[in-house]
C-alpha atoms as a PDB file:
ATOM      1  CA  UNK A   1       0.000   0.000   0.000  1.00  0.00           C
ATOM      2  CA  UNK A   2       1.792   2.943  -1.189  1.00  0.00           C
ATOM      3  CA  UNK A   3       0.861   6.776   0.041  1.00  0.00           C
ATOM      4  CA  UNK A   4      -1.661   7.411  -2.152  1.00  0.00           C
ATOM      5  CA  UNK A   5      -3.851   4.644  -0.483  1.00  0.00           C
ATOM      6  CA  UNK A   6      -3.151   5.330   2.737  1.00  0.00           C
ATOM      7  CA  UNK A   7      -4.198   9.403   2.115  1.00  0.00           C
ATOM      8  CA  UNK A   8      -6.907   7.766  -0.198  1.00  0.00           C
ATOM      9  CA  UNK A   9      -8.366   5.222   3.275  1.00  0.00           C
ATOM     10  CA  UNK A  10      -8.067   8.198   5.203  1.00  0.00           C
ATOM     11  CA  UNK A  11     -10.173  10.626   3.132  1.00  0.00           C
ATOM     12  CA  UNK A  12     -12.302   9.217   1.284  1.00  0.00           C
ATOM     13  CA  UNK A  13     -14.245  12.458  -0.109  1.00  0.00           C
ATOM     14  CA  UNK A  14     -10.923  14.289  -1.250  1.00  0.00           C
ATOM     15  CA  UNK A  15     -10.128  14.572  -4.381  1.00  0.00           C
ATOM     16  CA  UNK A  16      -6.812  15.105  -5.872  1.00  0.00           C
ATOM     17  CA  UNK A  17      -5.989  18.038  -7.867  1.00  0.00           C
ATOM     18  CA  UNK A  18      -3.809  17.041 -10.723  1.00  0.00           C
ATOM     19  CA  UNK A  19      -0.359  18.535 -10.597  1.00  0.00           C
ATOM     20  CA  UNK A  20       1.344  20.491 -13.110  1.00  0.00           C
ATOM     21  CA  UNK A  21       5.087  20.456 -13.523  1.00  0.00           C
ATOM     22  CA  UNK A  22       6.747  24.260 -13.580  1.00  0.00           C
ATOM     23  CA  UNK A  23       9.337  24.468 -16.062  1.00  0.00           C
ATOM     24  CA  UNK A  24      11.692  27.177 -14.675  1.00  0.00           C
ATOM     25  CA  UNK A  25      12.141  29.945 -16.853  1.00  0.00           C
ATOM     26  CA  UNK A  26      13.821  32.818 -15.553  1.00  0.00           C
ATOM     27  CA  UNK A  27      12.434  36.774 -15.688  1.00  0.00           C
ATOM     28  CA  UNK A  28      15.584  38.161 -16.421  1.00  0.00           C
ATOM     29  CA  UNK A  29      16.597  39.865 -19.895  1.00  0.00           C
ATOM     30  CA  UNK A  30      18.480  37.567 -22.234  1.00  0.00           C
ATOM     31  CA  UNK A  31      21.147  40.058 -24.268  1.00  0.00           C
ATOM     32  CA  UNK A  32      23.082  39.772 -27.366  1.00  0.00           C
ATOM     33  CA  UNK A  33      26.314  40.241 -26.064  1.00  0.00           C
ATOM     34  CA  UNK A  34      28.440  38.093 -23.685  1.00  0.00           C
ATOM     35  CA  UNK A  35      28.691  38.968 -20.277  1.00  0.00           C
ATOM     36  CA  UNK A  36      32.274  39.303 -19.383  1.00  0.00           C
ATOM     37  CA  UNK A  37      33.714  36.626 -16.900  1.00  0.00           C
ATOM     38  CA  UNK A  38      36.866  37.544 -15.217  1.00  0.00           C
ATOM     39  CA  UNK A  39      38.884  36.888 -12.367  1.00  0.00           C
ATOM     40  CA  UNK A  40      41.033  39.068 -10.157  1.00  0.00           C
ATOM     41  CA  UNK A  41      42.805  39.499  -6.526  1.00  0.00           C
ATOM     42  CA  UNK A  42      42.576  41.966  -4.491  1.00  0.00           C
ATOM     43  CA  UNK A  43      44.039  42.196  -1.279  1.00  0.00           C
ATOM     44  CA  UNK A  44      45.592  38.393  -1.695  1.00  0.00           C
ATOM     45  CA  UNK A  45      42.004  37.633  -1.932  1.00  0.00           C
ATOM     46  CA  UNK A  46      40.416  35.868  -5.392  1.00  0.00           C
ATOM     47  CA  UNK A  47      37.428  37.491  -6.972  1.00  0.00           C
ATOM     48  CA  UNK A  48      35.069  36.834 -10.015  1.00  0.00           C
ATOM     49  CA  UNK A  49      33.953  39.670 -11.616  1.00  0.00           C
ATOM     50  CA  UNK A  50      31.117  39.658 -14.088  1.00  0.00           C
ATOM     51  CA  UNK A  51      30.603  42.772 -15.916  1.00  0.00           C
ATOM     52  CA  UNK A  52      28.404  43.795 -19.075  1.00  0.00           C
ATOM     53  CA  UNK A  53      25.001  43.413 -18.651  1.00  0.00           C
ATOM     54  CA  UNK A  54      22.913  45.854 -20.388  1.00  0.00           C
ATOM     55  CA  UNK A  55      19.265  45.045 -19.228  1.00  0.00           C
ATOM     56  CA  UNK A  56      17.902  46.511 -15.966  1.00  0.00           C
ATOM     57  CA  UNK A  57      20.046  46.870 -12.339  1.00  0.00           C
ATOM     58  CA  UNK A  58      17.283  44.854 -10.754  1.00  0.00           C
ATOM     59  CA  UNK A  59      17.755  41.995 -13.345  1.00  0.00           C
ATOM     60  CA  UNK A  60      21.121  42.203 -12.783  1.00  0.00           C
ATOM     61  CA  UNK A  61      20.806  42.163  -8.818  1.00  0.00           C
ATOM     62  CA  UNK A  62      18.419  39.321  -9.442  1.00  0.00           C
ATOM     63  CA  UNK A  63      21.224  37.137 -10.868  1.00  0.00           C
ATOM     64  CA  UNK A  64      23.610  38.583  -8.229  1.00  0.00           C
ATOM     65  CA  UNK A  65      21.726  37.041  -5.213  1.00  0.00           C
ATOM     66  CA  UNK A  66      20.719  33.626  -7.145  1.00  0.00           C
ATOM     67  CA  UNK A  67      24.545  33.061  -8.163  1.00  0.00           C
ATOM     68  CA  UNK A  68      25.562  33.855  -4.133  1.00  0.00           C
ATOM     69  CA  UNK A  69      22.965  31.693  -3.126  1.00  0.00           C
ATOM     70  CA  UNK A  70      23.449  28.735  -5.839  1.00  0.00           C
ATOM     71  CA  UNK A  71      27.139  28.799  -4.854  1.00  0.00           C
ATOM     72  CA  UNK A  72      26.901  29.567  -0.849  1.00  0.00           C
ATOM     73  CA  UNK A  73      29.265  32.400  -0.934  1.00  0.00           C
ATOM     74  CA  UNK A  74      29.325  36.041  -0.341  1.00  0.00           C
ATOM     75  CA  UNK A  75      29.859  38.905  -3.042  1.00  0.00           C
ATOM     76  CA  UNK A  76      27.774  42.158  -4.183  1.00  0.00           C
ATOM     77  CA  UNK A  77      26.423  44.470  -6.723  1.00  0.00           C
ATOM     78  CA  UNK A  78      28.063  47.521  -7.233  1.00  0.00           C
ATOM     79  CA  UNK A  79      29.148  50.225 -10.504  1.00  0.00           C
ATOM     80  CA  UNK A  80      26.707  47.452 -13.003  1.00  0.00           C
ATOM     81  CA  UNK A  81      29.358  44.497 -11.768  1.00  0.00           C
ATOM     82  CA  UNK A  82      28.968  40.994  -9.588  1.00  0.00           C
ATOM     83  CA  UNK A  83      31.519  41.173  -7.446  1.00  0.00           C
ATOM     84  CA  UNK A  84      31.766  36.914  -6.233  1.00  0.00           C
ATOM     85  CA  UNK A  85      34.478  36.684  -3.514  1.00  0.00           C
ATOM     86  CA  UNK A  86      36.781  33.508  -4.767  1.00  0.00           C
ATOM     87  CA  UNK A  87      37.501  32.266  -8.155  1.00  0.00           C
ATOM     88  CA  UNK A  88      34.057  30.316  -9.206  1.00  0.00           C
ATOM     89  CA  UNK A  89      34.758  31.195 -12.890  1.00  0.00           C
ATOM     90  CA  UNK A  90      34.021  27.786 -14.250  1.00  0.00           C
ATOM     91  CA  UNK A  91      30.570  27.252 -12.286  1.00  0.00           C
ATOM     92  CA  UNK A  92      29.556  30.807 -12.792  1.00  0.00           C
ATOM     93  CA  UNK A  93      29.685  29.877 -16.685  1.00  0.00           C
ATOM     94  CA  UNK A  94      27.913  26.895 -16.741  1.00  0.00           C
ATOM     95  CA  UNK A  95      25.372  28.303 -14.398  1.00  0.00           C
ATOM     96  CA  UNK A  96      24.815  31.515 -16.939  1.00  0.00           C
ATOM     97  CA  UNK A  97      25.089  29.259 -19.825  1.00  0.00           C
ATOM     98  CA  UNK A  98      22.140  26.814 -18.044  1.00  0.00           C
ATOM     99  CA  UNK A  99      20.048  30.212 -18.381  1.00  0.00           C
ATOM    100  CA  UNK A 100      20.549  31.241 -21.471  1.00  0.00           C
ATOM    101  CA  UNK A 101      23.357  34.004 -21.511  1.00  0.00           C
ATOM    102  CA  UNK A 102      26.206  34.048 -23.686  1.00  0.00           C
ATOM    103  CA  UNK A 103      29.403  34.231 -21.572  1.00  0.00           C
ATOM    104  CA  UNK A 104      33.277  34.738 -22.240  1.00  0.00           C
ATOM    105  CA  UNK A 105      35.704  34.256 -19.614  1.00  0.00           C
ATOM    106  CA  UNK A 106      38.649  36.738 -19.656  1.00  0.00           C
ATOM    107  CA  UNK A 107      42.314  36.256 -17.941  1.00  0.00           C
ATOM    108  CA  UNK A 108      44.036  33.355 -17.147  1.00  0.00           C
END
């Protein structure tokens, strides 16, 4: 007796709405050009910088806070830049990539 029948046996009179599967699409502006991918230190300290988006800050602050959270590290948004503290280069492109941006990966 799976979980169905069990929910089923204890109610009889509900009936199950049929669920839909959400493909995730994201709300952010797709652009032309490549966003720029590159990686720097400051301090001693590796970065990832990711610089040339032309659609709107809040797009762009979107992606900030989904790539800090999808990756569990710190960074912020400032002068139209992701600033990503450590060098995540290689995950921040396939992530971008996954979504539909066009990215190219500058120095070293």
């Amino acid at each position: 007796m799976d979980l169905k029948d069990q929910l089923k046996n204890l109610f009889p009179d509900h009936e199950p709405e049929e669920s839909q599967e959400i493909e995730e699409k994201s709300d952010i502006w797709l652009q032309d050009d490549p966003i720029i991918c590159k990686y720097e230190k400051r301090k001693g300290k590796p970065i990832t910088i990711l610089e040339g988006y032309t659609g709107a800050d809040s797009d762009f602050k979107k992606l900030a806070k989904e790539l800090k959270t999808k990756l569990s590290v710190g960074g912020s948004f400032k002068d139209d830049r992701i600033i990503i503290q450590g060098d995540y280069r290689d995950k921040i492109m396939v992530i971008l990539k996954e979504k539909g941006f066009k990215v190219k990966r500058v120095g070293g």
